[in-house]
C-alpha atoms as a PDB file:
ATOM      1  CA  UNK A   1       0.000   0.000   0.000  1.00  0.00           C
ATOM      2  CA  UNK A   2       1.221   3.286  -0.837  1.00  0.00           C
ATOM      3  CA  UNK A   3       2.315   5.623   2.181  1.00  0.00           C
ATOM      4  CA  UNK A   4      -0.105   8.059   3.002  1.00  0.00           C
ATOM      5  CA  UNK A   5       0.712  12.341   4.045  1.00  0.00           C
ATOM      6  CA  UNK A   6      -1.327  14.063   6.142  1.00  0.00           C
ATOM      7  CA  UNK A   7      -2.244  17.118   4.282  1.00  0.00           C
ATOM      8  CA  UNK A   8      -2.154  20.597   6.054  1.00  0.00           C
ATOM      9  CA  UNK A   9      -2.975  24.066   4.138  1.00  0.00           C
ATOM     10  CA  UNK A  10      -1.637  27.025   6.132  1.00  0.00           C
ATOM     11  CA  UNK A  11      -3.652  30.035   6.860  1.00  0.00           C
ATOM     12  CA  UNK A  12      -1.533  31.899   3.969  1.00  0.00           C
ATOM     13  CA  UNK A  13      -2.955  29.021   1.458  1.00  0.00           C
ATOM     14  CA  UNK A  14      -6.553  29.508   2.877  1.00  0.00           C
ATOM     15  CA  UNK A  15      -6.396  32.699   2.363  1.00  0.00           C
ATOM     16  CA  UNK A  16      -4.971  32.891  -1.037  1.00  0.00           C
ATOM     17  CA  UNK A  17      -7.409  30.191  -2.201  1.00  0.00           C
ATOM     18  CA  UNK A  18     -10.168  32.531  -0.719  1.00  0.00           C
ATOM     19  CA  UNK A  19      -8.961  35.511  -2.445  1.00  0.00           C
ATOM     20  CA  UNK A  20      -8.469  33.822  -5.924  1.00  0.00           C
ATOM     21  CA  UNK A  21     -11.559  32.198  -5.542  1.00  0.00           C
ATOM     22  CA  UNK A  22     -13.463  35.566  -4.775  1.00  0.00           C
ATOM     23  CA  UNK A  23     -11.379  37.458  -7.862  1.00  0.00           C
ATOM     24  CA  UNK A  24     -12.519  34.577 -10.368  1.00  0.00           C
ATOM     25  CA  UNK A  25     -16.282  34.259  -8.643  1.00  0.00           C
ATOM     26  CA  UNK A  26     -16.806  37.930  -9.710  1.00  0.00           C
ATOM     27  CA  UNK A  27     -15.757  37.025 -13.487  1.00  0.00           C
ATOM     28  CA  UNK A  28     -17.258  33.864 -13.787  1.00  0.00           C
ATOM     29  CA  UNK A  29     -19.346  31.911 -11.104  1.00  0.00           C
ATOM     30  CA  UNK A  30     -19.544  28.854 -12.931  1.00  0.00           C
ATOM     31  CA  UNK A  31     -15.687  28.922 -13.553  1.00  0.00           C
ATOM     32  CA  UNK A  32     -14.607  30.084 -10.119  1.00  0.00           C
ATOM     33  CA  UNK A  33     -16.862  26.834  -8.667  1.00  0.00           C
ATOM     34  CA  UNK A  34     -14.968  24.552 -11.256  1.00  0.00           C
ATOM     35  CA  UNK A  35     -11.345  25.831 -10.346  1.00  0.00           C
ATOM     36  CA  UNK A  36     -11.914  25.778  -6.712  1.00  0.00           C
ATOM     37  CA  UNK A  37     -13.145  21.588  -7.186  1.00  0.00           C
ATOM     38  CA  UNK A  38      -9.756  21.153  -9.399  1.00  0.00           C
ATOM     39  CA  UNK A  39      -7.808  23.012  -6.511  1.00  0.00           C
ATOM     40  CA  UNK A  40      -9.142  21.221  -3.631  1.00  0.00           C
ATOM     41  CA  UNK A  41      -8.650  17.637  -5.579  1.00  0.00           C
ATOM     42  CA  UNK A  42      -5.206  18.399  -6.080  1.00  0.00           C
ATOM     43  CA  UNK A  43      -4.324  19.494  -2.880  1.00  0.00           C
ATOM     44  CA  UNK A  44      -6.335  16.450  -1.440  1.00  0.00           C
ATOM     45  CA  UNK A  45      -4.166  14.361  -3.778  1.00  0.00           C
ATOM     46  CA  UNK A  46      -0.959  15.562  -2.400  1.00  0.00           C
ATOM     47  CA  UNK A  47      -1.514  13.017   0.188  1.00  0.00           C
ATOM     48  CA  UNK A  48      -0.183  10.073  -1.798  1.00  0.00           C
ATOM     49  CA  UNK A  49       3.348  10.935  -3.752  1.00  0.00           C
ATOM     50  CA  UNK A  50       3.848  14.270  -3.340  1.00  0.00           C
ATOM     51  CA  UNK A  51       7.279  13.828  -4.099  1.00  0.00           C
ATOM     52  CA  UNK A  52       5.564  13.069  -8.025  1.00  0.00           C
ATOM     53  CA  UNK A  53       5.512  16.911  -8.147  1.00  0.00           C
ATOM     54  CA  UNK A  54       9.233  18.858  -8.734  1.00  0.00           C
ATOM     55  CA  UNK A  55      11.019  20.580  -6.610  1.00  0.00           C
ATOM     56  CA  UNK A  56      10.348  24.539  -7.517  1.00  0.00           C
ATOM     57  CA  UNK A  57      13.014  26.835  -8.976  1.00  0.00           C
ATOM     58  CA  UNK A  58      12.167  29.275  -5.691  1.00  0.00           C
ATOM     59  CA  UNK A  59      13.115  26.039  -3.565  1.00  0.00           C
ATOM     60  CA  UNK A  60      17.126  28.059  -3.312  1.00  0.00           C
ATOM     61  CA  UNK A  61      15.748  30.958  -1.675  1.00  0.00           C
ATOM     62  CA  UNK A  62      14.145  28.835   1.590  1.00  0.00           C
ATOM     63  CA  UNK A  63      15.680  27.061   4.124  1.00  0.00           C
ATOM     64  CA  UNK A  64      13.311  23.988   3.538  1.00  0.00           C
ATOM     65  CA  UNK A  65      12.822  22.205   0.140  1.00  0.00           C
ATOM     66  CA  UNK A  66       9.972  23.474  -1.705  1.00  0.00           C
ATOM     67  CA  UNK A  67       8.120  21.391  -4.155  1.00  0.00           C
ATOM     68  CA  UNK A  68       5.332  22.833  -6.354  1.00  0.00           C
ATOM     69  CA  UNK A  69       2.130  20.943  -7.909  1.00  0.00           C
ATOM     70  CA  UNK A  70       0.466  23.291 -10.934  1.00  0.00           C
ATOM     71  CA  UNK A  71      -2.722  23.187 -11.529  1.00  0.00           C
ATOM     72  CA  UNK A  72      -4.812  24.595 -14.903  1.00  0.00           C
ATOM     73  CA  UNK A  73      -4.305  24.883 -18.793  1.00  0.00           C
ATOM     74  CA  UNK A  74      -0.617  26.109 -19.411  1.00  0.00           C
ATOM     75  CA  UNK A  75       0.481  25.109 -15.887  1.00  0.00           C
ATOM     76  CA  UNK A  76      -1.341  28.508 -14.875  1.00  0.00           C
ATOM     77  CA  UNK A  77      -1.777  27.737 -10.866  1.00  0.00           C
ATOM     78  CA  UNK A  78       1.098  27.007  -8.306  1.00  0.00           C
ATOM     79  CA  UNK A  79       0.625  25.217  -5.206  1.00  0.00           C
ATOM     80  CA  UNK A  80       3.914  25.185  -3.345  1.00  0.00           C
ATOM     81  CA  UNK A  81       4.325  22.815  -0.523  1.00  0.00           C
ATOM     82  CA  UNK A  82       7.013  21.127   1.903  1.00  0.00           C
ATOM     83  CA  UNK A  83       7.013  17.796   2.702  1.00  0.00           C
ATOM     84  CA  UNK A  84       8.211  16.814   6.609  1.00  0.00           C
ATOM     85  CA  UNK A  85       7.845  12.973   7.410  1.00  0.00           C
ATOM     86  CA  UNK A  86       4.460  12.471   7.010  1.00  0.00           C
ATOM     87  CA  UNK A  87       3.354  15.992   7.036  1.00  0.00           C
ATOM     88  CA  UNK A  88       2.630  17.505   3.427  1.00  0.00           C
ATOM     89  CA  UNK A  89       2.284  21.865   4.293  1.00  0.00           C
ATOM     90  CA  UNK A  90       0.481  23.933   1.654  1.00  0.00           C
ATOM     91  CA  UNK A  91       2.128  27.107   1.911  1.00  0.00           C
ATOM     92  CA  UNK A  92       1.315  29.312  -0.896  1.00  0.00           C
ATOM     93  CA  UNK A  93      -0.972  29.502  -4.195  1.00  0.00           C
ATOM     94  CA  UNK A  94      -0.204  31.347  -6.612  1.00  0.00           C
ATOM     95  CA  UNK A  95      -1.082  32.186 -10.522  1.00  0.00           C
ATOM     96  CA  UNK A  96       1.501  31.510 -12.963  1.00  0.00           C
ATOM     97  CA  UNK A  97       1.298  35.034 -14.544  1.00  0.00           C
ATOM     98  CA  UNK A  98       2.551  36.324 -11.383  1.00  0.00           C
ATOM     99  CA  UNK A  99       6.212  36.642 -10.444  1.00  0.00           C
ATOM    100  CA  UNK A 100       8.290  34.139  -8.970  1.00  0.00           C
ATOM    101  CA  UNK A 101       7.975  33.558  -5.338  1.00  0.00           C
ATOM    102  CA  UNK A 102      10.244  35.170  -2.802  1.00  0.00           C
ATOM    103  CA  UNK A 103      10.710  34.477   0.910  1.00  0.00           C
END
Protein backbone atom coordinates (compact mmCIF):
# COMPACT_ATOMS: atom_id res chain seq x y z
CA UNK A 1 0.00 0.00 0.00
CA UNK A 2 1.22 3.29 -0.84
CA UNK A 3 2.32 5.62 2.18
CA UNK A 4 -0.10 8.06 3.00
CA UNK A 5 0.71 12.34 4.05
CA UNK A 6 -1.33 14.06 6.14
CA UNK A 7 -2.24 17.12 4.28
CA UNK A 8 -2.15 20.60 6.05
CA UNK A 9 -2.97 24.07 4.14
CA UNK A 10 -1.64 27.03 6.13
CA UNK A 11 -3.65 30.03 6.86
CA UNK A 12 -1.53 31.90 3.97
CA UNK A 13 -2.96 29.02 1.46
CA UNK A 14 -6.55 29.51 2.88
CA UNK A 15 -6.40 32.70 2.36
CA UNK A 16 -4.97 32.89 -1.04
CA UNK A 17 -7.41 30.19 -2.20
CA UNK A 18 -10.17 32.53 -0.72
CA UNK A 19 -8.96 35.51 -2.44
CA UNK A 20 -8.47 33.82 -5.92
CA UNK A 21 -11.56 32.20 -5.54
CA UNK A 22 -13.46 35.57 -4.78
CA UNK A 23 -11.38 37.46 -7.86
CA UNK A 24 -12.52 34.58 -10.37
CA UNK A 25 -16.28 34.26 -8.64
CA UNK A 26 -16.81 37.93 -9.71
CA UNK A 27 -15.76 37.02 -13.49
CA UNK A 28 -17.26 33.86 -13.79
CA UNK A 29 -19.35 31.91 -11.10
CA UNK A 30 -19.54 28.85 -12.93
CA UNK A 31 -15.69 28.92 -13.55
CA UNK A 32 -14.61 30.08 -10.12
CA UNK A 33 -16.86 26.83 -8.67
CA UNK A 34 -14.97 24.55 -11.26
CA UNK A 35 -11.35 25.83 -10.35
CA UNK A 36 -11.91 25.78 -6.71
CA UNK A 37 -13.14 21.59 -7.19
CA UNK A 38 -9.76 21.15 -9.40
CA UNK A 39 -7.81 23.01 -6.51
CA UNK A 40 -9.14 21.22 -3.63
CA UNK A 41 -8.65 17.64 -5.58
CA UNK A 42 -5.21 18.40 -6.08
CA UNK A 43 -4.32 19.49 -2.88
CA UNK A 44 -6.34 16.45 -1.44
CA UNK A 45 -4.17 14.36 -3.78
CA UNK A 46 -0.96 15.56 -2.40
CA UNK A 47 -1.51 13.02 0.19
CA UNK A 48 -0.18 10.07 -1.80
CA UNK A 49 3.35 10.93 -3.75
CA UNK A 50 3.85 14.27 -3.34
CA UNK A 51 7.28 13.83 -4.10
CA UNK A 52 5.56 13.07 -8.02
CA UNK A 53 5.51 16.91 -8.15
CA UNK A 54 9.23 18.86 -8.73
CA UNK A 55 11.02 20.58 -6.61
CA UNK A 56 10.35 24.54 -7.52
CA UNK A 57 13.01 26.83 -8.98
CA UNK A 58 12.17 29.28 -5.69
CA UNK A 59 13.11 26.04 -3.57
CA UNK A 60 17.13 28.06 -3.31
CA UNK A 61 15.75 30.96 -1.67
CA UNK A 62 14.14 28.83 1.59
CA UNK A 63 15.68 27.06 4.12
CA UNK A 64 13.31 23.99 3.54
CA UNK A 65 12.82 22.20 0.14
CA UNK A 66 9.97 23.47 -1.70
CA UNK A 67 8.12 21.39 -4.15
CA UNK A 68 5.33 22.83 -6.35
CA UNK A 69 2.13 20.94 -7.91
CA UNK A 70 0.47 23.29 -10.93
CA UNK A 71 -2.72 23.19 -11.53
CA UNK A 72 -4.81 24.60 -14.90
CA UNK A 73 -4.30 24.88 -18.79
CA UNK A 74 -0.62 26.11 -19.41
CA UNK A 75 0.48 25.11 -15.89
CA UNK A 76 -1.34 28.51 -14.88
CA UNK A 77 -1.78 27.74 -10.87
CA UNK A 78 1.10 27.01 -8.31
CA UNK A 79 0.62 25.22 -5.21
CA UNK A 80 3.91 25.19 -3.34
CA UNK A 81 4.33 22.82 -0.52
CA UNK A 82 7.01 21.13 1.90
CA UNK A 83 7.01 17.80 2.70
CA UNK A 84 8.21 16.81 6.61
CA UNK A 85 7.84 12.97 7.41
CA UNK A 86 4.46 12.47 7.01
CA UNK A 87 3.35 15.99 7.04
CA UNK A 88 2.63 17.50 3.43
CA UNK A 89 2.28 21.86 4.29
CA UNK A 90 0.48 23.93 1.65
CA UNK A 91 2.13 27.11 1.91
CA UNK A 92 1.32 29.31 -0.90
CA UNK A 93 -0.97 29.50 -4.20
CA UNK A 94 -0.20 31.35 -6.61
CA UNK A 95 -1.08 32.19 -10.52
CA UNK A 96 1.50 31.51 -12.96
CA UNK A 97 1.30 35.03 -14.54
CA UNK A 98 2.55 36.32 -11.38
CA UNK A 99 6.21 36.64 -10.44
CA UNK A 100 8.29 34.14 -8.97
CA UNK A 101 7.97 33.56 -5.34
CA UNK A 102 10.24 35.17 -2.80
CA UNK A 103 10.71 34.48 0.91
Amino acid sequence: MARQYRVIVTPKAADDLRQEHEWLQERNPRAAEDWLTGMRKLILGLASMPQAHAVAPESAEFNVEIRRALYGRATRWRVYFTIMDETVQVLHVRHGRRSDWQP
